[in-house]
Protein backbone atom coordinates (compact mmCIF):
# COMPACT_ATOMS: atom_id res chain seq x y z
CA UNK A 1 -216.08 13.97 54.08
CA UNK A 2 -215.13 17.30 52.36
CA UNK A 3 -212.16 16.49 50.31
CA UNK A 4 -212.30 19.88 48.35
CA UNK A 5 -209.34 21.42 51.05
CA UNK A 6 -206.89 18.53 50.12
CA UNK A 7 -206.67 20.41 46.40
CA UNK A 8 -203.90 23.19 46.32
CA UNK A 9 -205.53 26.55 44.99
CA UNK A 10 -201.94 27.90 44.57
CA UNK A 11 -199.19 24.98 44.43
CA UNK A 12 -195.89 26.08 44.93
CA UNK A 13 -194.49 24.17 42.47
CA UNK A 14 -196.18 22.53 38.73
CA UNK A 15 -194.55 21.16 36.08
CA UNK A 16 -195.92 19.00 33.26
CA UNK A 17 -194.11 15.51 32.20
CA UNK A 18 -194.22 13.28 29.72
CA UNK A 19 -196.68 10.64 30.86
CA UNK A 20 -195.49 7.38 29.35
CA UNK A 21 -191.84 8.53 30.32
CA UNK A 22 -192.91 9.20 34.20
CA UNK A 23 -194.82 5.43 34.29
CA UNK A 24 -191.63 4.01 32.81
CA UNK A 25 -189.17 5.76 35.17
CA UNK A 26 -192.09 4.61 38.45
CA UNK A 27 -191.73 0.81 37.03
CA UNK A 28 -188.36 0.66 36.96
CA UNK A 29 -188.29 2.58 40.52
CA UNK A 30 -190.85 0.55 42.44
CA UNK A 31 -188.79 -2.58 41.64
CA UNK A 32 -186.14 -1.27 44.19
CA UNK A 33 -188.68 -0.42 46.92
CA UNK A 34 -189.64 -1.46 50.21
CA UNK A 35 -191.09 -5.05 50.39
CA UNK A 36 -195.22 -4.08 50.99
CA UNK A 37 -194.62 -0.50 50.56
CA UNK A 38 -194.14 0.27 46.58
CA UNK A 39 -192.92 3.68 47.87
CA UNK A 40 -191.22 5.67 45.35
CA UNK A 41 -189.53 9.47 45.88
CA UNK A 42 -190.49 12.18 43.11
CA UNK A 43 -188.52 15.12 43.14
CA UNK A 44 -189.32 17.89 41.22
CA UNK A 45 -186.80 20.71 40.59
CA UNK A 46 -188.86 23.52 37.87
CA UNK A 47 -185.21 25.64 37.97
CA UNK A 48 -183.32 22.47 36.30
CA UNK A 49 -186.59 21.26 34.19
CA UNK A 50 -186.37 17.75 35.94
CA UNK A 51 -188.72 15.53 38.01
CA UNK A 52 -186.71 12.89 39.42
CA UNK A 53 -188.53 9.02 40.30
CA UNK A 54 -185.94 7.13 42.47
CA UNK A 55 -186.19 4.48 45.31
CA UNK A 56 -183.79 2.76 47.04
CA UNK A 57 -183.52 -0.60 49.10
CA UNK A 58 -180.56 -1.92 51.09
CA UNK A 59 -181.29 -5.65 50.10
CA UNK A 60 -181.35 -5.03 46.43
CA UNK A 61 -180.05 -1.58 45.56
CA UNK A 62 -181.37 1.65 44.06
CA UNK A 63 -183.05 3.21 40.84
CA UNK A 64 -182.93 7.02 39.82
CA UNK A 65 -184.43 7.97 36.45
CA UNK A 66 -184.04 11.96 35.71
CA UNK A 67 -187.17 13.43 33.17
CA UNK A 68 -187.41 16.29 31.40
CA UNK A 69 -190.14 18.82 32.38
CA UNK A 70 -191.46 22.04 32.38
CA UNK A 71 -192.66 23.62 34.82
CA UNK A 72 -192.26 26.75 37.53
CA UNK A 73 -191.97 26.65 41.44
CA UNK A 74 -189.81 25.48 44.03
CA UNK A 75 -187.94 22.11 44.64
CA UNK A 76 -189.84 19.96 46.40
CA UNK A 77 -189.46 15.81 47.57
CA UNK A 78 -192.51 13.93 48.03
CA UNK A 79 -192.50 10.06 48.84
CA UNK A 80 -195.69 8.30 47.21
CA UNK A 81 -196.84 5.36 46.76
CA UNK A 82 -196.01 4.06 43.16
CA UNK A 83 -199.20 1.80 42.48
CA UNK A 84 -201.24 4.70 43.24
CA UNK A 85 -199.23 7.20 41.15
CA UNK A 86 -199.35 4.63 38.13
CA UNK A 87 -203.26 4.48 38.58
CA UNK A 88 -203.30 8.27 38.77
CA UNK A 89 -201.42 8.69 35.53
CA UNK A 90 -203.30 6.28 33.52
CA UNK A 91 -206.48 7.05 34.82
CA UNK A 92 -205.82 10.88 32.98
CA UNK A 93 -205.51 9.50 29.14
CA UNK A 94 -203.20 12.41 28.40
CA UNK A 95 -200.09 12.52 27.10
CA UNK A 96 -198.57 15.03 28.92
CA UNK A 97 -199.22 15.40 32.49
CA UNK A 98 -199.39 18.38 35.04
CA UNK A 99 -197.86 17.64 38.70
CA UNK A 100 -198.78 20.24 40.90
CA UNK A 101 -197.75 19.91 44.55
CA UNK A 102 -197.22 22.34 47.52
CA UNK A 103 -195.07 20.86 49.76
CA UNK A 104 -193.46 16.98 50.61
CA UNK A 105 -196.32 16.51 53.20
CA UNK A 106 -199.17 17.77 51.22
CA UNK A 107 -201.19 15.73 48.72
CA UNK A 108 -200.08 15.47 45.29
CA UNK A 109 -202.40 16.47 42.57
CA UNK A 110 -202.19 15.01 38.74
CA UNK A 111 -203.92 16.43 35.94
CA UNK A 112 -204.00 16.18 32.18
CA UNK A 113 -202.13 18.99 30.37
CA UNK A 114 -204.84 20.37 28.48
CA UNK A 115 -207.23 22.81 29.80
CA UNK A 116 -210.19 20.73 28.11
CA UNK A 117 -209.46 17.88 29.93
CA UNK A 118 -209.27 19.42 33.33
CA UNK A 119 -212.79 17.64 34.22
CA UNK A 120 -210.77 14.29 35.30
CA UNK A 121 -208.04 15.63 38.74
CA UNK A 122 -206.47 12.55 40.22
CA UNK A 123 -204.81 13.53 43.84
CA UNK A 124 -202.67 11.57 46.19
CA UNK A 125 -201.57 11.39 49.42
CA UNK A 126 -197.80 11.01 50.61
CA UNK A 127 -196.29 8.59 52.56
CA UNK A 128 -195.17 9.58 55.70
CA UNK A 129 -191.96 8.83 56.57
């Protein structure tokens, strides 16, 4: 299938993160998920400079870790999948990361920081709710 119409050409909102930071704060979210679900909420808020990783679960309580970032765009809430988002950050060997996304129901795309590395794009789908 053609998966080239999943990538935003203009995303409403980007901001690059600190990668190791980001898989920290999805560990420490994902262990107050859903049980089968590892679904974790990103927030990302460009005005502030903050991306947000929190989850919450009424058996065993809730996480929120607040990042720094930079970044331009509108506030926008996206529930994902944490295993996946792990993956996606690792798989990118950068540093510092780019997360670009256009709107809570559209895909999220990651994407190392540097423009030389742009070869490697690693996009994911949210989790309806």
């Amino acid at each position: 299938p053609d998966y080239t119409p999943l990538f935003p050409e203009k995303p409403a909102s980007v901001l690059v993160v600190e990668a190791a930071a980001f898989i920290k704060a999805i560990k420490a979210a994902t262990l107050f998920s859903r049980s089968g679900l590892s679904d974790v909420t990103v927030e990302i808020k460009p005005g502030q400079g903050v991306i947000e990783v929190y989850s919450e679960n009424s058996d065993v309580g809730a996480r929120q870790t607040s990042l720094r970032a930079e970044g331009e765009g509108d506030d926008i809430k996206v529930v994902i999948n944490s295993r996946y988002l792990i993956d996606g950050v690792q798989s990118l060997h950068s540093p510092r990361i780019k997360v670009a996304l256009s709107a809570s129901d559209r895909p999220i795309l990651l994407s190392p920081e540097k423009a030389v590395e742009k070869s490697h794009r690693y996009l994911i789908m949210p989790i309806r709710q």
